[in-house]
C-alpha atoms as a PDB file:
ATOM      1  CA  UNK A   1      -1.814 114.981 -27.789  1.00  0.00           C
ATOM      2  CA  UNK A   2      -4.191 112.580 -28.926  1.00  0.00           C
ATOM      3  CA  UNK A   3      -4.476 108.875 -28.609  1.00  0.00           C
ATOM      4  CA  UNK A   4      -6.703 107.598 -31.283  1.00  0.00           C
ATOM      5  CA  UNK A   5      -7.813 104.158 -29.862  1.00  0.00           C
ATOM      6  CA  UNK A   6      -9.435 101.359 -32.327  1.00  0.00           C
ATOM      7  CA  UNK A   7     -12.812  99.917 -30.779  1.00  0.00           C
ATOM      8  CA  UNK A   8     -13.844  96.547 -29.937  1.00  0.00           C
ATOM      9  CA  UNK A   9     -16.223  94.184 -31.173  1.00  0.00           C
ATOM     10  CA  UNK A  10     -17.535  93.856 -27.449  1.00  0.00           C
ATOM     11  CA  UNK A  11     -19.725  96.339 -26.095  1.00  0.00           C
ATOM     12  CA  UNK A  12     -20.492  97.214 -22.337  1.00  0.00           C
ATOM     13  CA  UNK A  13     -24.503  96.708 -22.365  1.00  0.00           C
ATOM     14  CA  UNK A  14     -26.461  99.494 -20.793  1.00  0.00           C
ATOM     15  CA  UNK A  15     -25.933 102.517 -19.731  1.00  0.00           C
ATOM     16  CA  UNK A  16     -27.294 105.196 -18.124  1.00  0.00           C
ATOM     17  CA  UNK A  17     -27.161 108.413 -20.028  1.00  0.00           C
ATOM     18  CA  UNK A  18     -30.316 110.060 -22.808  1.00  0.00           C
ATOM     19  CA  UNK A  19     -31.134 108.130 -26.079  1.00  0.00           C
ATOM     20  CA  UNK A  20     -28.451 108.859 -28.776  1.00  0.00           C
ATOM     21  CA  UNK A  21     -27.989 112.441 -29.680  1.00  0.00           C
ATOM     22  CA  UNK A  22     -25.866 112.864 -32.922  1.00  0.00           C
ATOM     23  CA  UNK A  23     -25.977 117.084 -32.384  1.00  0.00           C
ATOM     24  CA  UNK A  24     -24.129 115.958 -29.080  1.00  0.00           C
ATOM     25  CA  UNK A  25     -21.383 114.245 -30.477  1.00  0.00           C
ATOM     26  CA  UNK A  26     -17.793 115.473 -31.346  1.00  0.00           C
ATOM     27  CA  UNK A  27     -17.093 116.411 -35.500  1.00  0.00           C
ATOM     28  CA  UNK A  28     -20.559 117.369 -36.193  1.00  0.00           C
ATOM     29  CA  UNK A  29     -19.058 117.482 -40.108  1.00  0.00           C
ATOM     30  CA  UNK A  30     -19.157 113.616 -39.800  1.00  0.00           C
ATOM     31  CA  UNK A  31     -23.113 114.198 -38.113  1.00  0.00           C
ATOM     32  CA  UNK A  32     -24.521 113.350 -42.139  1.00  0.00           C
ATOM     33  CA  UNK A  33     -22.862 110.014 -42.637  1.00  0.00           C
ATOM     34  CA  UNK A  34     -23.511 109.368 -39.240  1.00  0.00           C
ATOM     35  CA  UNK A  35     -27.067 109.473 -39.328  1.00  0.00           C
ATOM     36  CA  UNK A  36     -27.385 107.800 -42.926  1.00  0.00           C
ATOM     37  CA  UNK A  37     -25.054 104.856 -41.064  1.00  0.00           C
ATOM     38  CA  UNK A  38     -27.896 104.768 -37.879  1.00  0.00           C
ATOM     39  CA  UNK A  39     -30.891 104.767 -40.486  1.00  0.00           C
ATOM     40  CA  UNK A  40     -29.301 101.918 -42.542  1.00  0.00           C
ATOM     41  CA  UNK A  41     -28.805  99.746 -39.422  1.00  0.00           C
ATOM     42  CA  UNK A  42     -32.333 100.586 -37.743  1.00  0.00           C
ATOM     43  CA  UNK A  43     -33.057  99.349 -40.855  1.00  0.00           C
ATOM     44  CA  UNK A  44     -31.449  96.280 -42.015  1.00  0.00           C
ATOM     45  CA  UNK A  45     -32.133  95.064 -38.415  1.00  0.00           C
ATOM     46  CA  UNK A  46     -35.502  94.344 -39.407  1.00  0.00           C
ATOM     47  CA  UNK A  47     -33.956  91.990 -41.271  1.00  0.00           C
ATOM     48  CA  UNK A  48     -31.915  89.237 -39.011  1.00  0.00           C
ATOM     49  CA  UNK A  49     -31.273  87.040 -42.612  1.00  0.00           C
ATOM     50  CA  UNK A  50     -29.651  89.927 -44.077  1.00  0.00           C
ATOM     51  CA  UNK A  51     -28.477  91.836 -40.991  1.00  0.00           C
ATOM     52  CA  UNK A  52     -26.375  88.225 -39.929  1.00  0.00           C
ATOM     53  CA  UNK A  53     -24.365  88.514 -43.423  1.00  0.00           C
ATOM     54  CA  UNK A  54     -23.760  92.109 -43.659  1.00  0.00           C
ATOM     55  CA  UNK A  55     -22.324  92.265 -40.089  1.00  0.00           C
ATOM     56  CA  UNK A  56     -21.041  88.549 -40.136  1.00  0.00           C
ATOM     57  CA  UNK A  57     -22.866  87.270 -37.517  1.00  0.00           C
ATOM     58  CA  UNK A  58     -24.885  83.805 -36.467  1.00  0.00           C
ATOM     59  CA  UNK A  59     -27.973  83.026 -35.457  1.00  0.00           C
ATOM     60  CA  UNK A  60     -26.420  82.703 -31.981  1.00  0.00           C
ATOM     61  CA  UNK A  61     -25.397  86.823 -31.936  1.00  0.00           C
ATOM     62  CA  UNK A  62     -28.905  88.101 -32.463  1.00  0.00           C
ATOM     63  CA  UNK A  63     -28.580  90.585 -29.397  1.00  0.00           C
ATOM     64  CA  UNK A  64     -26.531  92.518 -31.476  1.00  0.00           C
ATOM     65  CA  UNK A  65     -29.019  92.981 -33.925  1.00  0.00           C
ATOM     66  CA  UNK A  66     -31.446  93.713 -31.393  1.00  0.00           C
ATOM     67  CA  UNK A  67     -28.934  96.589 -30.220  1.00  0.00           C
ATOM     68  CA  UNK A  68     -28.994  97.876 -33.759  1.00  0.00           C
ATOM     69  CA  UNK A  69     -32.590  98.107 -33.866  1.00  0.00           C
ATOM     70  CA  UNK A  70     -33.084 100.043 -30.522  1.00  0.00           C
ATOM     71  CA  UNK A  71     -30.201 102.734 -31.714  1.00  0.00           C
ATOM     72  CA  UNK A  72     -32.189 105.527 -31.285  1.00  0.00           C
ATOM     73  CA  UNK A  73     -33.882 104.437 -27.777  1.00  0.00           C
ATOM     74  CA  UNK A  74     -31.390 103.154 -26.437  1.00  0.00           C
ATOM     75  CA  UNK A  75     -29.560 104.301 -22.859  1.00  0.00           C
ATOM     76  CA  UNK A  76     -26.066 105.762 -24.049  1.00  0.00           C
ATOM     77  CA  UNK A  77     -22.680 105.648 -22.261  1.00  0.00           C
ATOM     78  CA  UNK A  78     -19.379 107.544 -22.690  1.00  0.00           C
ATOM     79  CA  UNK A  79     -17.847 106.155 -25.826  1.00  0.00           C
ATOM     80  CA  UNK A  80     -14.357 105.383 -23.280  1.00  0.00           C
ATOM     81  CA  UNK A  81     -16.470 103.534 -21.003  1.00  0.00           C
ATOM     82  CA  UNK A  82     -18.752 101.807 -24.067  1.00  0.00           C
ATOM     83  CA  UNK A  83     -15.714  99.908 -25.405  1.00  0.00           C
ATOM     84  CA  UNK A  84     -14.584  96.636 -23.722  1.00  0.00           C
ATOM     85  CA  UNK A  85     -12.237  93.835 -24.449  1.00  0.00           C
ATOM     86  CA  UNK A  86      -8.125  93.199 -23.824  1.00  0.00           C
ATOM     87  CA  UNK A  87      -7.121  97.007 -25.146  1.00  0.00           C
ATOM     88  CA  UNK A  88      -9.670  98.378 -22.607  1.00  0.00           C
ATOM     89  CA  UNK A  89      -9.029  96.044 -19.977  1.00  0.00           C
ATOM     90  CA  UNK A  90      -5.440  97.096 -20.325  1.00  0.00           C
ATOM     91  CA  UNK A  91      -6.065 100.496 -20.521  1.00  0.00           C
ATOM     92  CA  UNK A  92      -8.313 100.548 -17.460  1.00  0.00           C
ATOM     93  CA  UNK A  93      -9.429 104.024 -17.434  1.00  0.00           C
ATOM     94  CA  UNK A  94     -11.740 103.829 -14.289  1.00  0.00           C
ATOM     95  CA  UNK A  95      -9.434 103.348 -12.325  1.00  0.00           C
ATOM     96  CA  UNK A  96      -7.686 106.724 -13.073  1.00  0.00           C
ATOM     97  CA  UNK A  97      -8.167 109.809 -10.758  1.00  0.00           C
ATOM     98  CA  UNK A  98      -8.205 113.001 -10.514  1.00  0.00           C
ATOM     99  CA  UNK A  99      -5.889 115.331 -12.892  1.00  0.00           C
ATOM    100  CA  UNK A 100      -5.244 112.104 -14.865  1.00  0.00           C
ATOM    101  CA  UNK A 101      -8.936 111.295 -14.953  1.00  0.00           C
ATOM    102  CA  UNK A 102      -9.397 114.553 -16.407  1.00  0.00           C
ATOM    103  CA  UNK A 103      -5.970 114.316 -19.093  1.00  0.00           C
ATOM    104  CA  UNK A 104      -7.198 110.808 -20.074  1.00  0.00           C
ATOM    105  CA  UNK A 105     -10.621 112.401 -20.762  1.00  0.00           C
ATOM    106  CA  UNK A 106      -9.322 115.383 -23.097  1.00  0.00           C
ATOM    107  CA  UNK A 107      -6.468 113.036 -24.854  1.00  0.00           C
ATOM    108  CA  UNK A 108      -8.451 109.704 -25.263  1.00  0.00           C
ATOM    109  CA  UNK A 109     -10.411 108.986 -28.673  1.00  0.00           C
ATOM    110  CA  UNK A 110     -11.921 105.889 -30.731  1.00  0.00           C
ATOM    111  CA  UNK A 111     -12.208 105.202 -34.264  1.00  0.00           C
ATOM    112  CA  UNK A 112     -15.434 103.901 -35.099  1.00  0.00           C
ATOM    113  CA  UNK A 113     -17.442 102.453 -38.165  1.00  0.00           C
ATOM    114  CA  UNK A 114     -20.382 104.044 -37.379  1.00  0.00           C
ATOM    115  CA  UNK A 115     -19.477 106.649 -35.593  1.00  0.00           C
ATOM    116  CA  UNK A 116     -15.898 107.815 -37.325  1.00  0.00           C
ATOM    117  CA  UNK A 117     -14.258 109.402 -34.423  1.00  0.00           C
ATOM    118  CA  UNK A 118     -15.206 109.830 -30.744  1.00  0.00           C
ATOM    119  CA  UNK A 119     -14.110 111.912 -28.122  1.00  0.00           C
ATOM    120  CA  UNK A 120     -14.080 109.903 -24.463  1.00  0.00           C
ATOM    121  CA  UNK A 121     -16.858 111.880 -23.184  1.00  0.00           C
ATOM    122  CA  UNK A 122     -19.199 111.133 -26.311  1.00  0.00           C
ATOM    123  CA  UNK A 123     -22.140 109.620 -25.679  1.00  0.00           C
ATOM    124  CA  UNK A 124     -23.155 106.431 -27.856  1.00  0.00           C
ATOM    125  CA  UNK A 125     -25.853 103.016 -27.430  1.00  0.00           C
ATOM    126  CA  UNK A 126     -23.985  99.955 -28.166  1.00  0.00           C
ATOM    127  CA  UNK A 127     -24.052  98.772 -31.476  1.00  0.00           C
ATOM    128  CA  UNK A 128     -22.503  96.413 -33.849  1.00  0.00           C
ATOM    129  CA  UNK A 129     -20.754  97.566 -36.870  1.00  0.00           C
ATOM    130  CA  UNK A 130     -17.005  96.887 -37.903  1.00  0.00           C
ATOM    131  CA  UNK A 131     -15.214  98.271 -40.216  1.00  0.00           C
ATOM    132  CA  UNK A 132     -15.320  95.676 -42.562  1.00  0.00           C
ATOM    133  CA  UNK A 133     -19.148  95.245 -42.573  1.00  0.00           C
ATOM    134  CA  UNK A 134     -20.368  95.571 -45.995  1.00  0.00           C
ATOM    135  CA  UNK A 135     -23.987  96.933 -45.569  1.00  0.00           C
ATOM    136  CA  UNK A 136     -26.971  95.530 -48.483  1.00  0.00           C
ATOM    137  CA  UNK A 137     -26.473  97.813 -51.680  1.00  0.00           C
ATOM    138  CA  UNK A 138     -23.985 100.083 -50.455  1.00  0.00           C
ATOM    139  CA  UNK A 139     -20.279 101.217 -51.095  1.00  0.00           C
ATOM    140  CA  UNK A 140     -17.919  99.893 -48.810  1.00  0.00           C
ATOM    141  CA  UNK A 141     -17.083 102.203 -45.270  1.00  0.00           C
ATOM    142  CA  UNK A 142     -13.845 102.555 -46.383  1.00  0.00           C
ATOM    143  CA  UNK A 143     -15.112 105.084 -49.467  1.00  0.00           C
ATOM    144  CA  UNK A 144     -18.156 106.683 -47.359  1.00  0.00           C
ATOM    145  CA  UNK A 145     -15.782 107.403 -44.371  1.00  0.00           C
ATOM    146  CA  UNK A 146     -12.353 108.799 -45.994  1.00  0.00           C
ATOM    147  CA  UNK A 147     -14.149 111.772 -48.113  1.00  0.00           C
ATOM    148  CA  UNK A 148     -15.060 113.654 -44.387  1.00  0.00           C
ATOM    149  CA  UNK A 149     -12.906 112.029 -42.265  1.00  0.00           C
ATOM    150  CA  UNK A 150      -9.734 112.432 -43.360  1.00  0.00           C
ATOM    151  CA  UNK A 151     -10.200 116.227 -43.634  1.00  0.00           C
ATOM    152  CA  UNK A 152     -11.039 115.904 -39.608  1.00  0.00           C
ATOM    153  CA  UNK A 153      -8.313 113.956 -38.599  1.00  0.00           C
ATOM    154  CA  UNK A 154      -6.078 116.593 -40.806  1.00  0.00           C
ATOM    155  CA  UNK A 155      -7.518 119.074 -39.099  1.00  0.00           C
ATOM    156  CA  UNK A 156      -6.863 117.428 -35.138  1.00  0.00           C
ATOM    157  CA  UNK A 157      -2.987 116.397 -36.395  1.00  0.00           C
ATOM    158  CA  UNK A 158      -2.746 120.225 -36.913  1.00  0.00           C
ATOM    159  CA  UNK A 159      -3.245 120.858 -33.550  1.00  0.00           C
ATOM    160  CA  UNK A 160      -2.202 117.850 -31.785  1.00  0.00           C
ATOM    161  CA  UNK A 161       0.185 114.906 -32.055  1.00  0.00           C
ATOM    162  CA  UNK A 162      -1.813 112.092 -32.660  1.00  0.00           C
ATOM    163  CA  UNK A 163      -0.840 108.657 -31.619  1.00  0.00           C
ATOM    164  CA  UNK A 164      -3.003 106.195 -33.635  1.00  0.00           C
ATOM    165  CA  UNK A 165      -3.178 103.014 -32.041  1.00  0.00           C
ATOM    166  CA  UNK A 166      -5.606 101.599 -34.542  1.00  0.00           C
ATOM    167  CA  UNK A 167      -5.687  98.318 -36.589  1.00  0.00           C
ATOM    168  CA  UNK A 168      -5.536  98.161 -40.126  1.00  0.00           C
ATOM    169  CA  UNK A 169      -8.711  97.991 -41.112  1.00  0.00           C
ATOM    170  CA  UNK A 170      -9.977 101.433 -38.836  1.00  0.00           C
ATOM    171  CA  UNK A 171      -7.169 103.116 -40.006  1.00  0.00           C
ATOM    172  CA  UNK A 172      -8.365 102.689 -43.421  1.00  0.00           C
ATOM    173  CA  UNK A 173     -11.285 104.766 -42.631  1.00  0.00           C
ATOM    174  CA  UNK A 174      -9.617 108.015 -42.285  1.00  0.00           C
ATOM    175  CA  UNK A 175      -5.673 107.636 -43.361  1.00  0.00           C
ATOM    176  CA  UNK A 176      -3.381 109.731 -40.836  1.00  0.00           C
ATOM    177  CA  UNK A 177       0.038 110.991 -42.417  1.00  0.00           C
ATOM    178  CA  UNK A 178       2.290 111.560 -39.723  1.00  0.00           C
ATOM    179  CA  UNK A 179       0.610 110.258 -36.922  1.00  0.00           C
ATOM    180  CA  UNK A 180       3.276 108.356 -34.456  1.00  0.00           C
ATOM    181  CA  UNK A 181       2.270 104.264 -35.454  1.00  0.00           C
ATOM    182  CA  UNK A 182       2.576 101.397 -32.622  1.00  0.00           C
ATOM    183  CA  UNK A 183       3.783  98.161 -33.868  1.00  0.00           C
ATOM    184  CA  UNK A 184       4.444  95.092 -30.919  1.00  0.00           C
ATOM    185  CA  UNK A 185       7.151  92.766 -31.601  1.00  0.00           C
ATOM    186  CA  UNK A 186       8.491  90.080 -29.314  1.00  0.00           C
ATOM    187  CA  UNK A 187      11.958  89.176 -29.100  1.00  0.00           C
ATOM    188  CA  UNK A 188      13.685  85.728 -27.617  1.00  0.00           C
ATOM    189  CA  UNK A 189      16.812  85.460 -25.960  1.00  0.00           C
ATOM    190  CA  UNK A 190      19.196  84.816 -29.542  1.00  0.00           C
ATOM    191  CA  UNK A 191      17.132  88.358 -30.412  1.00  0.00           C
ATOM    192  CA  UNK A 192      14.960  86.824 -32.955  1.00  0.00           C
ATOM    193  CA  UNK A 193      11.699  88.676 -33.459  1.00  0.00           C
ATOM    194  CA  UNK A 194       8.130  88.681 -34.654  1.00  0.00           C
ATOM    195  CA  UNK A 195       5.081  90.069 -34.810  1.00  0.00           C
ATOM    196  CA  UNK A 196       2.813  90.204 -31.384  1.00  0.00           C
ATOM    197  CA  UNK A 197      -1.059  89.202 -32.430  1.00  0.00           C
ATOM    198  CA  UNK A 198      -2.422  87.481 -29.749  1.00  0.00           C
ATOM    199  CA  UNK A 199      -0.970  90.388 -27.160  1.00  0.00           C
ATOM    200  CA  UNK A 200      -0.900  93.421 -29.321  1.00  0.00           C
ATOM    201  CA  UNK A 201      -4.043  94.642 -27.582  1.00  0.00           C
ATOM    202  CA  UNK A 202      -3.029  94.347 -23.914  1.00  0.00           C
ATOM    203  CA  UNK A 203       0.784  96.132 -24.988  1.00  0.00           C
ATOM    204  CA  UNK A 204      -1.105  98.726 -27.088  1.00  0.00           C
ATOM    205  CA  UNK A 205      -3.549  99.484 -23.669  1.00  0.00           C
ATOM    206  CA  UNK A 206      -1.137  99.897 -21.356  1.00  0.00           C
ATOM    207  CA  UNK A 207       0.552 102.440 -24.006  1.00  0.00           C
ATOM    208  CA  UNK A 208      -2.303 104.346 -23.835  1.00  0.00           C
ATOM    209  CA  UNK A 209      -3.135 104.020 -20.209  1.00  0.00           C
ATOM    210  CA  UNK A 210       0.761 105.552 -19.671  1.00  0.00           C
ATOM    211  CA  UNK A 211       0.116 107.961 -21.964  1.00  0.00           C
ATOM    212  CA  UNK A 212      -3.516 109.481 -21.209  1.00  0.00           C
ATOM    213  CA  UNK A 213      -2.437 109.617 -17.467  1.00  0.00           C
ATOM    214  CA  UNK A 214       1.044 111.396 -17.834  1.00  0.00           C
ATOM    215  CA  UNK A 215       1.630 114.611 -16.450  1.00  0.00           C
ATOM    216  CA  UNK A 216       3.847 115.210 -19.639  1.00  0.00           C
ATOM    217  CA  UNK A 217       2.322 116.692 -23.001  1.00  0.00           C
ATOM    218  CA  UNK A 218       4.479 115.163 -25.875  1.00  0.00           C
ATOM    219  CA  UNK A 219       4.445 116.750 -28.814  1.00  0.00           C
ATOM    220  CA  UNK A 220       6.796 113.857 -31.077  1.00  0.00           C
ATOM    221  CA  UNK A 221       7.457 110.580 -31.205  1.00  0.00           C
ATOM    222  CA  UNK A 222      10.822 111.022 -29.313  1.00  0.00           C
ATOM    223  CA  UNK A 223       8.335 112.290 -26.827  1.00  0.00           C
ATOM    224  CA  UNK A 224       6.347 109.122 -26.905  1.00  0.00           C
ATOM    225  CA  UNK A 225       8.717 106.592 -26.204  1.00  0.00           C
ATOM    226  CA  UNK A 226      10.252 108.914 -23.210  1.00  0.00           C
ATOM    227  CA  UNK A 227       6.719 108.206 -21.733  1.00  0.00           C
ATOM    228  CA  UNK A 228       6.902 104.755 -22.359  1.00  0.00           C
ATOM    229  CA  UNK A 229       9.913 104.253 -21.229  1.00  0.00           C
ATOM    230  CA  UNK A 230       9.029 105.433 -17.787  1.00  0.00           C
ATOM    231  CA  UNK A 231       6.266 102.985 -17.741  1.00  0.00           C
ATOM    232  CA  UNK A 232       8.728 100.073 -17.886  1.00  0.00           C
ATOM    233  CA  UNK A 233       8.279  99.588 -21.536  1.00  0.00           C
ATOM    234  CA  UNK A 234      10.856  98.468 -24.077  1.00  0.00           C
ATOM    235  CA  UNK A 235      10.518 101.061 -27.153  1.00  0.00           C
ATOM    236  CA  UNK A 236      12.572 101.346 -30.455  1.00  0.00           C
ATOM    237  CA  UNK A 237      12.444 104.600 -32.733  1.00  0.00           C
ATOM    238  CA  UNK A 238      12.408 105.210 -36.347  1.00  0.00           C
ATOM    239  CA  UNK A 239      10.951 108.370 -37.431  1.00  0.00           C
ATOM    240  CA  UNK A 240       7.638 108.478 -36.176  1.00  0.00           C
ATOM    241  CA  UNK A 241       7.306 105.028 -36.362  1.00  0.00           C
ATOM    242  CA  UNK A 242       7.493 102.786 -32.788  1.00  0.00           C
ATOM    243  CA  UNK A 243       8.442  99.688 -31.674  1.00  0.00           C
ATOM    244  CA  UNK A 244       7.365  98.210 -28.295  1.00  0.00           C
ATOM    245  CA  UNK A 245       9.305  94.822 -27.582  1.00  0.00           C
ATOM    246  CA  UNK A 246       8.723  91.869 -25.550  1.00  0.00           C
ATOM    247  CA  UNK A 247       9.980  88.918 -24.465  1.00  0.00           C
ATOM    248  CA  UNK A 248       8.928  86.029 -26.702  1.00  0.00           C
END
């Protein structure tokens, strides 16, 4: 099983692993785009005018472009530990030990705009690029990303079930036919219910937290929600589509 994470906007500064290795990363068919993505940021960061629209930032956000500029120097982390915010506070995964250290490791992964897909373990600088950024002169990610990643993420759902956990916008990246899907509803007491925005994050992490650390190795959505379910969470079926519910 895989749980395919989205990634944050917030980035852990530092790190303490070697400058960014692209041969080192997981999918080296998505190494081309990948570098073509780091030359075109390098790039534009040289820039801030034109950087701040592409990437939607102010004046007020230009460490990120500094980031972007210092790509290739800069220390890397593992892409697990790189990612911060509500999902990955919810998530938590230092905190795991041991054999579920390890599972959470092997099972984890993050969809990425610049990157595509990461294993836990890969190594990345922090950056700033979302999946909506529309970079100076250039199709959108959308139509450089689906063309070779789509055939990899066909390729992993072979193998593995893949939970994808990802919002809209990364899923339309690489689009993921039969993947199990996560939606987060809440529900008051005359069972009324509605989509979960502000929380959706938080739910979603501790989905993925239960699921990276259990001993089990589902292989369905059935499968999914048992897992859940053990973890105190409320979870509707339909197909492979699942509903986690909570109290308004």
């Amino acid at each position: 099983m895989i749980v395919l994470l989205p990634p944050s906007e917030t980035k852990r500064a530092g790190g303490d692993g070697p400058p960014l290795d692209l041969g080192a990363l997981s999918a080296p068919e998505l190494t081309p785009l990948r570098a073509e993505l780091v030359d075109e940021l390098v790039t534009l960061a040289a820039d801030p005018a034109a950087c701040r629209r592409a990437l939607g930032l102010s004046a007020s956000q230009d460490a990120e472009i500094e980031r972007n500029a210092a790509l290739r120097s800069a220390p890397t982390l593992p892409a697990i530990h790189r990612y911060t915010g509500v999902l990955y506070d919810a998530l938590d995964v230092g905190s795991l030990r041991g054999a579920a250290a390890e599972r959470s490791r092997a099972r984890l992964a993050v969809g990425s705009a610049l990157f595509g897909l990461l294993r836990a373990d890969d190594p990345v600088p922090a950056y700033r690029l979302s999946a909506g950024s529309k970079l100076p002169g250039r199709p959108t990610l959308a139509s450089r990303w689906r063309p070779v990643l789509e055939p990899v993420l066909a390729g992993l759902a072979e193998q593995e079930l893949i939970v994808d956990l990802r919002s809209g916008s990364y899923a339309g990246l690489g689009r993921l036919p039969g993947a199990v899907r996560v939606d987060v509803v809440s529900e008051d007491a005359d069972g009324n219910r509605k989509v979960v925005t502000h929380f959706n994050k938080a739910h979603k992490g501790r989905l993925a937290r239960a699921l990276a650390s259990s001993t089990s190795e589902p292989d369905d959505a059935a499968a999914v929600a048992a897992v859940a379910r053990r973890a105190r969470m409320r979870v509707e079926r339909d197909g492979n589509e699942l509903t986690i519910l909570v109290p308004s």
